[in-house]
Protein backbone atom coordinates (compact mmCIF):
# COMPACT_ATOMS: atom_id res chain seq x y z
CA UNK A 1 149.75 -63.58 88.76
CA UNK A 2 150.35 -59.78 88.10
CA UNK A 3 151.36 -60.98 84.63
CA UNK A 4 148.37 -63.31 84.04
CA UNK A 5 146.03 -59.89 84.88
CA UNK A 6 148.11 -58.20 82.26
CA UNK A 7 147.56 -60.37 79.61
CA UNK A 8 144.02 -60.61 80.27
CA UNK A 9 143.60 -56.66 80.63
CA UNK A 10 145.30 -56.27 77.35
CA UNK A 11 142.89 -59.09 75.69
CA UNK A 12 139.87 -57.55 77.21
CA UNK A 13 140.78 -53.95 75.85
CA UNK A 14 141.58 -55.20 72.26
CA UNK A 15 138.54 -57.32 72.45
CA UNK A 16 136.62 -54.18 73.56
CA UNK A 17 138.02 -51.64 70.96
CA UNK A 18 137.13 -54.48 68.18
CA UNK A 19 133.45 -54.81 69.00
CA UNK A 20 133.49 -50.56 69.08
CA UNK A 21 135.11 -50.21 65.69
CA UNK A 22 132.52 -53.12 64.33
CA UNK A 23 129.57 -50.80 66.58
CA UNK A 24 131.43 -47.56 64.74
CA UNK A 25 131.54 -49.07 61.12
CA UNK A 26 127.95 -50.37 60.95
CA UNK A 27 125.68 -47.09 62.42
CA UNK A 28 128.02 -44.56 61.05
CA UNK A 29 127.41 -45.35 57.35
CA UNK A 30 123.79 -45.75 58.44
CA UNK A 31 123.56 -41.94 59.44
CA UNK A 32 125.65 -40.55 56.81
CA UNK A 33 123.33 -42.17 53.93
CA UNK A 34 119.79 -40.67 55.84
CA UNK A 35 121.63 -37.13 55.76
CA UNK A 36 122.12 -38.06 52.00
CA UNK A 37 119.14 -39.11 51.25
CA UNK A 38 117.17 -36.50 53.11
CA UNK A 39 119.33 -33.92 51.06
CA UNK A 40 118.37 -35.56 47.85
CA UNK A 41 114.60 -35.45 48.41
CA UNK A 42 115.36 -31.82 49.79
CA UNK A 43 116.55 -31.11 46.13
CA UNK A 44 113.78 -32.61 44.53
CA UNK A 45 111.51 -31.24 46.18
CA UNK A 46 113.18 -27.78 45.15
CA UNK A 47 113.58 -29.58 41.33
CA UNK A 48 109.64 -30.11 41.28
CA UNK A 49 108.35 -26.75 42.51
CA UNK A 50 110.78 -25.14 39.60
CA UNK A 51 109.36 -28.10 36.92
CA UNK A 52 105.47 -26.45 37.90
CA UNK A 53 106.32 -23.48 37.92
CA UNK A 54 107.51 -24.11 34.19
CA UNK A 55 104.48 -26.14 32.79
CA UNK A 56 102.34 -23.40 35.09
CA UNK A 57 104.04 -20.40 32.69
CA UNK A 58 104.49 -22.61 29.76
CA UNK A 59 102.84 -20.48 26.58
CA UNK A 60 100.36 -21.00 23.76
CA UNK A 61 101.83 -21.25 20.54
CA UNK A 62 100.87 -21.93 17.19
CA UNK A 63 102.70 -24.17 15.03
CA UNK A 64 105.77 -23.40 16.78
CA UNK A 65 109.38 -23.20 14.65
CA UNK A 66 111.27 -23.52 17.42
CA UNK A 67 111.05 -26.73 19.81
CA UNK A 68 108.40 -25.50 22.22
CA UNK A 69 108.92 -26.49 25.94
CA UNK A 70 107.65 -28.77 27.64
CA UNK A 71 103.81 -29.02 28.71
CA UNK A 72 103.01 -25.55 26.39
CA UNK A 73 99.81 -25.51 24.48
CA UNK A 74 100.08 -25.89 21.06
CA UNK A 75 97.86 -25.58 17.99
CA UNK A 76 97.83 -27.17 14.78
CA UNK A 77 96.13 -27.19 11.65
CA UNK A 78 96.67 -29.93 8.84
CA UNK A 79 95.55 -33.75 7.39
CA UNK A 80 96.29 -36.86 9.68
CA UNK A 81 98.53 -39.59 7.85
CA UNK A 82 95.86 -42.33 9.12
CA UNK A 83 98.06 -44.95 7.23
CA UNK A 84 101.09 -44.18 9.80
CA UNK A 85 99.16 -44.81 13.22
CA UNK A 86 100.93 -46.91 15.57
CA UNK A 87 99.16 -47.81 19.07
CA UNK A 88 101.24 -47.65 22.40
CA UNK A 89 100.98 -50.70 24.28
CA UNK A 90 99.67 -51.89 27.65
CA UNK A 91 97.78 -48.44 28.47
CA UNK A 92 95.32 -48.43 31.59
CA UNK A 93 91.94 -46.44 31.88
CA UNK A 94 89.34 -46.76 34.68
CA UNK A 95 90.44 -50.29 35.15
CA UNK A 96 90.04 -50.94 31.00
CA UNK A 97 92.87 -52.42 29.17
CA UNK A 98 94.02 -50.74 25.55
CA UNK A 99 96.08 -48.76 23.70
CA UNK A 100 97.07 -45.00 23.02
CA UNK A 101 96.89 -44.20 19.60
CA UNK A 102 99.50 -42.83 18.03
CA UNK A 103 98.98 -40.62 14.34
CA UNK A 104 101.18 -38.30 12.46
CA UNK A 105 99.82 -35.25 11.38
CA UNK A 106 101.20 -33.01 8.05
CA UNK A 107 101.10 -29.54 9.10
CA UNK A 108 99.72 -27.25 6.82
CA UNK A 109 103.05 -25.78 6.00
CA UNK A 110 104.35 -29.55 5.46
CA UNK A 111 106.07 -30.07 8.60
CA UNK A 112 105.11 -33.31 10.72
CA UNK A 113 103.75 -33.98 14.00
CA UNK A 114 103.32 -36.83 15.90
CA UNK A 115 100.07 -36.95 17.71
CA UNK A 116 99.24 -38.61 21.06
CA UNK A 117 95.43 -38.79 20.26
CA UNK A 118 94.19 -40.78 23.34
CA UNK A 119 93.02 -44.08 25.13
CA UNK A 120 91.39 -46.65 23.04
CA UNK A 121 90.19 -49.96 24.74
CA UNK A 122 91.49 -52.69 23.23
CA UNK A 123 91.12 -55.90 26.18
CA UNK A 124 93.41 -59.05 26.55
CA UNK A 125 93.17 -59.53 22.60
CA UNK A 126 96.29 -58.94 20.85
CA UNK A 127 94.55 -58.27 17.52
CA UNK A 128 95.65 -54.92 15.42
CA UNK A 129 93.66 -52.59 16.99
CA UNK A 130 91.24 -50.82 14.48
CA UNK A 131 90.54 -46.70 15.06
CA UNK A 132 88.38 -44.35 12.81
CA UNK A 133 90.70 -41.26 11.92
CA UNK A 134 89.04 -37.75 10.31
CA UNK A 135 90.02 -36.82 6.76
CA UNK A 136 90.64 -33.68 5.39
CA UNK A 137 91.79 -30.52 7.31
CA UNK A 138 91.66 -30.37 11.37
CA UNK A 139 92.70 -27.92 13.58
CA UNK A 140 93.97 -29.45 17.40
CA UNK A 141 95.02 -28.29 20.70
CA UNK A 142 97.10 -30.39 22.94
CA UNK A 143 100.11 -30.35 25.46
CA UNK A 144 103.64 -30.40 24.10
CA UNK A 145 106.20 -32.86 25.81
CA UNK A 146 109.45 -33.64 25.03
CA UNK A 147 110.92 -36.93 23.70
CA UNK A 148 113.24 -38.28 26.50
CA UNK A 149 114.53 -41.85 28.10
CA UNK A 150 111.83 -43.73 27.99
CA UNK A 151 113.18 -46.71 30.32
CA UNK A 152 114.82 -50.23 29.70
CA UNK A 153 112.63 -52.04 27.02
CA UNK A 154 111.91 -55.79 27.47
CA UNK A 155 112.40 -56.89 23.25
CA UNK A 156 112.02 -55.23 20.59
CA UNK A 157 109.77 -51.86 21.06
CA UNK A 158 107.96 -52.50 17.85
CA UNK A 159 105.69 -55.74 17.18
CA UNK A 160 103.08 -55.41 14.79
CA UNK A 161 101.59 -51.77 15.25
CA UNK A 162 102.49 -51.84 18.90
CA UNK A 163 105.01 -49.99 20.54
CA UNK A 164 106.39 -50.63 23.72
CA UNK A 165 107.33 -46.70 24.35
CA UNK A 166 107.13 -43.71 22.07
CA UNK A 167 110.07 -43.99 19.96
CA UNK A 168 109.84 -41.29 16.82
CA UNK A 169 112.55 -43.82 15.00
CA UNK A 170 109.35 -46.26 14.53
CA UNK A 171 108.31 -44.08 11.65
CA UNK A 172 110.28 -43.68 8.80
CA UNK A 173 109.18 -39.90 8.99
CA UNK A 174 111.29 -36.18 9.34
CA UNK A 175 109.28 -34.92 12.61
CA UNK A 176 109.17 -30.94 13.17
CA UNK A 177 110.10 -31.81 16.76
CA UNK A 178 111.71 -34.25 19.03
CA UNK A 179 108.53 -34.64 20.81
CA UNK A 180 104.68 -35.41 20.78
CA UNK A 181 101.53 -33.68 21.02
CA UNK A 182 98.75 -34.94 23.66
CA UNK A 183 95.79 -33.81 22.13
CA UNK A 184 93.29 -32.19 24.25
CA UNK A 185 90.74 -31.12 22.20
CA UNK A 186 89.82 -31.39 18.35
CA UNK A 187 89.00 -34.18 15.89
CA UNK A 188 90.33 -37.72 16.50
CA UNK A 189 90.36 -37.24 20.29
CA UNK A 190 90.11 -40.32 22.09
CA UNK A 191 89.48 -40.82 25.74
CA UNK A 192 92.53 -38.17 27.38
CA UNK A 193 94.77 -40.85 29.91
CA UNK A 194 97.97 -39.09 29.92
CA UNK A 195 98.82 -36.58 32.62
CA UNK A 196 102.32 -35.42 33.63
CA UNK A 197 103.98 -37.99 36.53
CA UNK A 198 104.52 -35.38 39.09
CA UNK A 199 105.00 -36.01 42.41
CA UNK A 200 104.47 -33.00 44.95
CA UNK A 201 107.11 -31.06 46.38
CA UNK A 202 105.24 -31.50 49.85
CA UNK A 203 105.82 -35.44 49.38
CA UNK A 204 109.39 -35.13 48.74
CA UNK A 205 109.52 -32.61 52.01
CA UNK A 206 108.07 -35.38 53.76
CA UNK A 207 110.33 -37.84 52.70
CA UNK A 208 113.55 -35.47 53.46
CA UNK A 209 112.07 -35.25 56.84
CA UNK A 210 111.74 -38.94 57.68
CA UNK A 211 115.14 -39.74 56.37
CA UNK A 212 116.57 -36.90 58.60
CA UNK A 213 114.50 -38.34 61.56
CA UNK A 214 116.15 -41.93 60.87
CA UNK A 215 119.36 -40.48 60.53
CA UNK A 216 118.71 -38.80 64.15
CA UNK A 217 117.88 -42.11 65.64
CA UNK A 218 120.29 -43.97 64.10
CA UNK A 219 122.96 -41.53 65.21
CA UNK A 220 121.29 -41.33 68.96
CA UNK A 221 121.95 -45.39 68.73
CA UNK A 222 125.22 -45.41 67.72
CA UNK A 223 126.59 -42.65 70.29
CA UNK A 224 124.07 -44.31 73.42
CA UNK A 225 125.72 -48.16 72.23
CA UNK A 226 129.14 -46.74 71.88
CA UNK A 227 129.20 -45.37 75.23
CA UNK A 228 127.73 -48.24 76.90
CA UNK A 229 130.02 -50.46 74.71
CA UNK A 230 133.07 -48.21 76.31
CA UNK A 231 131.85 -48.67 79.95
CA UNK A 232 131.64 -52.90 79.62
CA UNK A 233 135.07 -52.74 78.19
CA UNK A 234 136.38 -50.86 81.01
CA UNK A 235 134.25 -52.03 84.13
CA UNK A 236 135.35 -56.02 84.06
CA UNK A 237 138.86 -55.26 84.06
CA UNK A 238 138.36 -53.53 87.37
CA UNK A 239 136.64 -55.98 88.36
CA UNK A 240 138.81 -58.27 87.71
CA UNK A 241 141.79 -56.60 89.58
CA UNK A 242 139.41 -56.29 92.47
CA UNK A 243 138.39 -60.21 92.13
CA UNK A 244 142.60 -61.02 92.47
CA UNK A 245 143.61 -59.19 95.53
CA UNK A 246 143.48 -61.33 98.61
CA UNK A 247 140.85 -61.36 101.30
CA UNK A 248 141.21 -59.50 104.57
CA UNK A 249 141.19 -62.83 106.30
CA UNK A 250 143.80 -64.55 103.68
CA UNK A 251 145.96 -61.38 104.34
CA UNK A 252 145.87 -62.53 107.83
């Protein structure tokens, strides 16, 4: 009998630690990736307050040399190349499908410029779009940004005049800058649509403080289970020894 307990203590108590090293494995990960994440959203948060307080400093310059950073106000004066406009696909305005229209400028000292000249509704048609561009001399103002990774494309980025993304290698053409002007003001401005994607530091605060709160709960799950898992291992094997020894009256 003793024997038979034994073997049933020891296969209770393996049983046991199993289901706490399963318990274990699948909260722990679960509280270690909310600290993570909560951390990451921390940083951003930190990244984003530094990124506006650059475009919030960012200068005016005219007909920079040098690449100018990103979101300063520039100024140019030159001759659009209307021949070379290209129109970016798929843009949205006030719930109007179209285009942004895309047109090189030559710079007055013969450098080039690609210029982000606006919104121009287009609808479902897939037709060449058609856009009036000034001739002769024009002087603009717009906000500098940066070429960068402009996400996975779906096809080729160019069919017909369209262009999936901004890509400067669609024109055949030695740009001043690896980058793009978003006109603001001057001739050839369309309807403005683009405006820096920026989300808030406060929103990435907030989400650094609900991950942490998860990863709190999670952990206050894990350690409440674990314990509770630890007691049911423990209390029917006493039971059980109580359940085997014999009966006052079976003693007698």
């Amino acid at each position: 009998m003793r024997h038979s307990l034994a073997r049933e203590d020891i296969q209770h108590a393996c049983a046991g630690r199993r289901r706490q090293r399963l318990w274990w494995a699948f909260w722990s990960p679960l509280v270690v990736l909310g600290l993570m994440l909560g951390a990451w959203q921390w940083e951003r948060a930190a990244e984003k307050r530094d990124y506006l307080s650059r475009l919030e400093t960012a200068p005016h310059l005219m007909a920079p040399r040098d690449r100018p950073p990103e979101g300063t106000r520039v100024t140019l004066s030159g001759e659009y190349l209307a021949e070379q406009t290209l129109f970016l696909d798929n843009r949205t305005l006030d719930g109007r499908l179209g285009v942004a229209v895309l047109t090189p400028l030559r710079g007055d000292d013969g450098r080039l410029w690609l210029v982000q000249r606006g919104f121009l509704v287009t609808g479902t048609t897939r037709d060449t779009p058609s856009v009036t561009t000034p001739a002769g001399p024009v002087t603009l103002e717009g906000d500098w940004q940066p070429a960068g990774d402009g996400g996975p494309l779906f096809g080729p980025n160019r069919e017909g005049q369209r262009l999936q993304q901004i890509d400067l290698a669609a024109w055949s053409l030695d740009f001043a800058h690896d980058g793009w002007l978003h006109l603001a003001s001057g001739p050839g401005h369309l309807d403005s649509w683009w405006t820096p994607s920026v989300m808030p530091p406060s929103r990435h605060l907030g989400y650094a403080v609900q991950w942490w709160g998860l990863a709190l709960a999670a952990l206050a799950v894990m350690l409440v289970g674990g314990r509770r898992l630890s007691r049911d291992r423990d209390e029917p094997a006493a039971s059980l020894h109580l359940d085997s020894l014999p009966s006052k009256e079976t003693r007698q």
